[in-house]
N, C-alpha and C. Protein backbone atom coordinates (compact mmCIF):
# COMPACT_ATOMS: atom_id res chain seq x y z
N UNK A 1 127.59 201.83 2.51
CA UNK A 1 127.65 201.67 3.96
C UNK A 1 126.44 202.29 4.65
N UNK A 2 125.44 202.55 3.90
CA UNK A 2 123.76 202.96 4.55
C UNK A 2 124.38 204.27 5.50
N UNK A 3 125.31 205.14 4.87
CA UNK A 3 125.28 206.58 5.69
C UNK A 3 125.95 206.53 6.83
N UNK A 4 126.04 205.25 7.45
CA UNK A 4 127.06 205.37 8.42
C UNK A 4 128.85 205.83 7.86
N UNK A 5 129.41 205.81 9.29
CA UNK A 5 131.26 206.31 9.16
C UNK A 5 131.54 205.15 9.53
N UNK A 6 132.30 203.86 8.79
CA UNK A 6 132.81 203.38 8.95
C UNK A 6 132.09 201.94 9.01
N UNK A 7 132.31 200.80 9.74
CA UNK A 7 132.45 199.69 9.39
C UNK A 7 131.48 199.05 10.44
N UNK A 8 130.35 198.24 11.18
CA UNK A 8 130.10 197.46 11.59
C UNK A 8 130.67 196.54 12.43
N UNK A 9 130.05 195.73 13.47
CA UNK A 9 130.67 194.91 14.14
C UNK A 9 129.75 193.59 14.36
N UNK A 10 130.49 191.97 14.08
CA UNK A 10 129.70 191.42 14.54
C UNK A 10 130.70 190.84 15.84
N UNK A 11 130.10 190.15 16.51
CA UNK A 11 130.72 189.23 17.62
C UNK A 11 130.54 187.93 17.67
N UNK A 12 131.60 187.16 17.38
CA UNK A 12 131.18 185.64 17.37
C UNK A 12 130.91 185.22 18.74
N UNK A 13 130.00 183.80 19.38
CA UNK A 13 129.99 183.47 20.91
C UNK A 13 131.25 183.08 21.09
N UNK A 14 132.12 182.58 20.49
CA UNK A 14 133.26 182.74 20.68
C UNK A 14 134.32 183.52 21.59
N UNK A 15 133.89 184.47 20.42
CA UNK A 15 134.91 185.92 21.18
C UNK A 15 134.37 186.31 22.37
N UNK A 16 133.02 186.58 22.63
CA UNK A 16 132.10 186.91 23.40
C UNK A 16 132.32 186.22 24.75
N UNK A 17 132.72 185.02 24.62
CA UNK A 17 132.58 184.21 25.77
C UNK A 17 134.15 183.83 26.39
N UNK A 18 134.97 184.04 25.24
CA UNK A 18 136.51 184.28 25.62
C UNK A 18 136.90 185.59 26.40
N UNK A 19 136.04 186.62 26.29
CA UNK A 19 136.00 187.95 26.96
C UNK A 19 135.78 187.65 28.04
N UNK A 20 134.64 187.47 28.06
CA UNK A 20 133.95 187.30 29.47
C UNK A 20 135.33 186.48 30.50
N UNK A 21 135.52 185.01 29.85
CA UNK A 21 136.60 184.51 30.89
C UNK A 21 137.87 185.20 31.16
N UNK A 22 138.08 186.40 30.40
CA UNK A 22 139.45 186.93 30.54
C UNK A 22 139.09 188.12 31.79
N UNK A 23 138.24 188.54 31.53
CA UNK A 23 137.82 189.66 32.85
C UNK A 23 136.20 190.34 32.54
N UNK A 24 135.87 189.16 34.15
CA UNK A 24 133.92 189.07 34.16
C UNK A 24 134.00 190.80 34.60
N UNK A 25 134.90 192.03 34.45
CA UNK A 25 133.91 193.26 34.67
C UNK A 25 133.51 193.38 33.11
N UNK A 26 132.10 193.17 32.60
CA UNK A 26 132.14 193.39 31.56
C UNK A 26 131.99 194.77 31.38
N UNK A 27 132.19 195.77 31.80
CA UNK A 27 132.59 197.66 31.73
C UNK A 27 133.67 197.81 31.22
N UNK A 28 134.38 197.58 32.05
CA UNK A 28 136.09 197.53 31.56
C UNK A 28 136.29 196.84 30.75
N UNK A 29 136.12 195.32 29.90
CA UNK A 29 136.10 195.17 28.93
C UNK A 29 135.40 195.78 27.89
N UNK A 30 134.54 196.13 28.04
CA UNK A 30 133.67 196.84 27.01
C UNK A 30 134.06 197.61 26.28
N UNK A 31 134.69 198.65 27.85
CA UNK A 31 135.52 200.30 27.25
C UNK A 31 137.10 199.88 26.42
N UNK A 32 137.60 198.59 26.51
CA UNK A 32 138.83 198.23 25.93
C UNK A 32 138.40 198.09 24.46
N UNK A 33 137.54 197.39 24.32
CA UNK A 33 136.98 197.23 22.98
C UNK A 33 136.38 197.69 22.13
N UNK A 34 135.82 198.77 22.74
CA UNK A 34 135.10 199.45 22.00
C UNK A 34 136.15 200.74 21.49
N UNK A 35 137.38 200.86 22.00
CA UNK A 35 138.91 201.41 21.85
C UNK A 35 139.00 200.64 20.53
N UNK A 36 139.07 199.59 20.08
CA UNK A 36 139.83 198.84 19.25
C UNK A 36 138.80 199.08 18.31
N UNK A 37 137.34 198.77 18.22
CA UNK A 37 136.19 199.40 17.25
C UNK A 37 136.68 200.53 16.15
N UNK A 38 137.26 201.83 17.29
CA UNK A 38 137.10 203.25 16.76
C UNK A 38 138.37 203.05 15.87
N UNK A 39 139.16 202.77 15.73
CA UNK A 39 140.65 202.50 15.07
C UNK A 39 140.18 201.39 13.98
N UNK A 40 139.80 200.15 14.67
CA UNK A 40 139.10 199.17 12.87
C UNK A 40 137.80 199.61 12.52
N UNK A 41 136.96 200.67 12.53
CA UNK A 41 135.82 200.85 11.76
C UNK A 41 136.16 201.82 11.27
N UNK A 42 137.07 202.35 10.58
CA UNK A 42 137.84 202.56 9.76
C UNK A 42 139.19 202.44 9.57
N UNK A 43 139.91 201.61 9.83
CA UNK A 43 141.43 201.52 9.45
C UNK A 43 141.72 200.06 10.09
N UNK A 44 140.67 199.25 9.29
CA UNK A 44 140.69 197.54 9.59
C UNK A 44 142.24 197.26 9.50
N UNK A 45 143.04 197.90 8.39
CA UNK A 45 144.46 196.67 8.26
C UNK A 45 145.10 197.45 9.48
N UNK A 46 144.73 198.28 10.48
CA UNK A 46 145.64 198.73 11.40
C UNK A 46 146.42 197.30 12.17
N UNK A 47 145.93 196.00 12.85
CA UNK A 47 145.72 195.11 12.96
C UNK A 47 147.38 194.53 12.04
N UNK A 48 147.74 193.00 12.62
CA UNK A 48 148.46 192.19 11.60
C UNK A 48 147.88 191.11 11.02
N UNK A 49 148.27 190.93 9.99
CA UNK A 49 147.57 189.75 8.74
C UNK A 49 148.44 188.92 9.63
N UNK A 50 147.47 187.87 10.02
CA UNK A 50 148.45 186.31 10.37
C UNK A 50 148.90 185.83 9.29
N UNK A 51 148.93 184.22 9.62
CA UNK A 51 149.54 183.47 8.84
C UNK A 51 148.11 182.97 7.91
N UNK A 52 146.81 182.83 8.99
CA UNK A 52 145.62 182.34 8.23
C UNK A 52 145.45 183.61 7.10
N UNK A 53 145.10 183.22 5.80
CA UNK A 53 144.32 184.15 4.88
C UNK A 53 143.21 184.53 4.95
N UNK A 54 142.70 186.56 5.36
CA UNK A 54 141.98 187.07 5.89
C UNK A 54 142.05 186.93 7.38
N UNK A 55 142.85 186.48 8.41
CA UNK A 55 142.17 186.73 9.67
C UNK A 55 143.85 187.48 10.41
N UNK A 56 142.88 188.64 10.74
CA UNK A 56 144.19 189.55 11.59
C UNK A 56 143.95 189.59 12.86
N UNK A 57 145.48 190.14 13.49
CA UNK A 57 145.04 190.13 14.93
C UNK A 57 145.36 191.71 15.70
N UNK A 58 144.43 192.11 16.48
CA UNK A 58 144.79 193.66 17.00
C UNK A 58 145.41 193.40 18.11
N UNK A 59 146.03 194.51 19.08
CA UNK A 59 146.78 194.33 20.57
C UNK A 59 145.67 195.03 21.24
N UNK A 60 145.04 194.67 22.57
CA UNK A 60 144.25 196.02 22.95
C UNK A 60 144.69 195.89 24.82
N UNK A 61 144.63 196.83 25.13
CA UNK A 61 145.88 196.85 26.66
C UNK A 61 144.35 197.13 27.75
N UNK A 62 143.93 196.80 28.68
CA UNK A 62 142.70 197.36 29.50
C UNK A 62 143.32 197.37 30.85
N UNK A 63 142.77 198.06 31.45
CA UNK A 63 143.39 197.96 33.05
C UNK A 63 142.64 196.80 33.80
N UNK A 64 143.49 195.98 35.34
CA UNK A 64 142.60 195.12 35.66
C UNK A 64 143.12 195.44 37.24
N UNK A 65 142.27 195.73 37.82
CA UNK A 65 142.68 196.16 39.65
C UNK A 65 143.08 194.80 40.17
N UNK A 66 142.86 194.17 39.92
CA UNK A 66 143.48 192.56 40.92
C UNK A 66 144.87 192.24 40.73
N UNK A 67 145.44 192.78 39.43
CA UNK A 67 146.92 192.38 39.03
C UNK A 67 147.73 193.32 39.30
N UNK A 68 148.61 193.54 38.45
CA UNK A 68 149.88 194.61 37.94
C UNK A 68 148.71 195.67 37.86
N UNK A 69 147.72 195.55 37.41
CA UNK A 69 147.00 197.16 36.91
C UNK A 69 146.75 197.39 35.56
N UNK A 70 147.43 196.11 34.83
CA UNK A 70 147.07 196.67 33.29
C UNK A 70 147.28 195.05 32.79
N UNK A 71 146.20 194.57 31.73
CA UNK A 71 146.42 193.18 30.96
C UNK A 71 146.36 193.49 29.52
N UNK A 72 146.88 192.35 28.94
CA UNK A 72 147.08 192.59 27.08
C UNK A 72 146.11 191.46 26.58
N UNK A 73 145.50 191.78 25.82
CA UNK A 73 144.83 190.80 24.73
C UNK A 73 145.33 190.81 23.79
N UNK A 74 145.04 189.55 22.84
CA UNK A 74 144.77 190.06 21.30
C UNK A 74 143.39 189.52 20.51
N UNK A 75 143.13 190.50 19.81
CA UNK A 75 141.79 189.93 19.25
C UNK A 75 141.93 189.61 17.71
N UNK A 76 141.41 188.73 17.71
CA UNK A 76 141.29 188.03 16.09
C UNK A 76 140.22 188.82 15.32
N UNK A 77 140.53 188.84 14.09
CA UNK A 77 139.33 189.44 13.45
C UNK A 77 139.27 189.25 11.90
N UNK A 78 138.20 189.25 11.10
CA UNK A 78 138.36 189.30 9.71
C UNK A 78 137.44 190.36 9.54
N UNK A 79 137.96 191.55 7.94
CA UNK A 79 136.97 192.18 7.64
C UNK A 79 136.51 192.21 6.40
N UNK A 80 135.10 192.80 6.17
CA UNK A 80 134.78 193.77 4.56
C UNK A 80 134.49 195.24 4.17
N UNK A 81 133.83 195.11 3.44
CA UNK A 81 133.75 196.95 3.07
C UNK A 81 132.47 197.10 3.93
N UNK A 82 132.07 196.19 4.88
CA UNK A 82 130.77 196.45 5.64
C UNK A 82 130.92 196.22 7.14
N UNK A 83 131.59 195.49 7.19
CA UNK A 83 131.68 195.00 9.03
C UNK A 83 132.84 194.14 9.06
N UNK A 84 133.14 194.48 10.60
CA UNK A 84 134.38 193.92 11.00
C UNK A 84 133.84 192.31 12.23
N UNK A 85 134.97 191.36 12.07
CA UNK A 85 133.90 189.97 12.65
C UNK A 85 134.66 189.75 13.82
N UNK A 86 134.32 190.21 15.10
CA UNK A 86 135.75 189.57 16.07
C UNK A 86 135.75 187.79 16.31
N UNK A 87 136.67 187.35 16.03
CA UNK A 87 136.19 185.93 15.47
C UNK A 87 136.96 185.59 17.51
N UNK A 88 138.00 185.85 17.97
CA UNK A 88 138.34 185.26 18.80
C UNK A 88 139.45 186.12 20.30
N UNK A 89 139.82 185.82 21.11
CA UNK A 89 140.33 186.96 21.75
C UNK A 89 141.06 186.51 23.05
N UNK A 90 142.48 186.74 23.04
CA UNK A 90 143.33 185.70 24.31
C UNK A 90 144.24 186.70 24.79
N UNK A 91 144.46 185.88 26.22
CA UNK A 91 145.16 187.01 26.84
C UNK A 91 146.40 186.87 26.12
N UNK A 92 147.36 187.73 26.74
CA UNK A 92 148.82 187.87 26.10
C UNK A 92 149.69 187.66 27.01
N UNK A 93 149.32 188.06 28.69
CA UNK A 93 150.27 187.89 29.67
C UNK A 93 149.67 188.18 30.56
């Protein structure tokens, strides 16, 4: 793992661009995700194994001032002994 703690991240445009439409502050998303990072760059199976083979999904909760005050995602992801891939990412409610 070249000396680093833990695991890598890539971002598909995918996920990237599913973020963005779920909530354009990209700060507050950022700080939600980068929550979910510190927990899978080391403890990837924290996450559930779907039904697809290799691709899990995490819960990650962020606050949003226009609503209730708080929204749910879930993010898709597959990993290795090197990096974690956020393949995709939808709201929940």
């Amino acid at each position: 793992m070249n000396g680093r703690i833990g695991r890598g991240f890539i971002y598909e445009p995918r996920f990237e661009a599913e973020a963005a439409a779920i909530d354009s502050d990209t700060e507050r998303m950022d700080e939600a995700i980068r929550y979910v990072e510190e927990v899978l760059k080391t403890a990837p199976e924290f996450g559930l194994q779907t039904a697809t083979p290799a691709v899990w999904v995490a819960p990650v909760v962020f606050s949003d001032g226009t609503t209730s005050g708080a929204q749910a995602a879930s993010i898709f992801y597959t990993f290795d002994d090197e990096r974690v891939r956020f393949l995709s990412i939808r709201r929940d409610w």
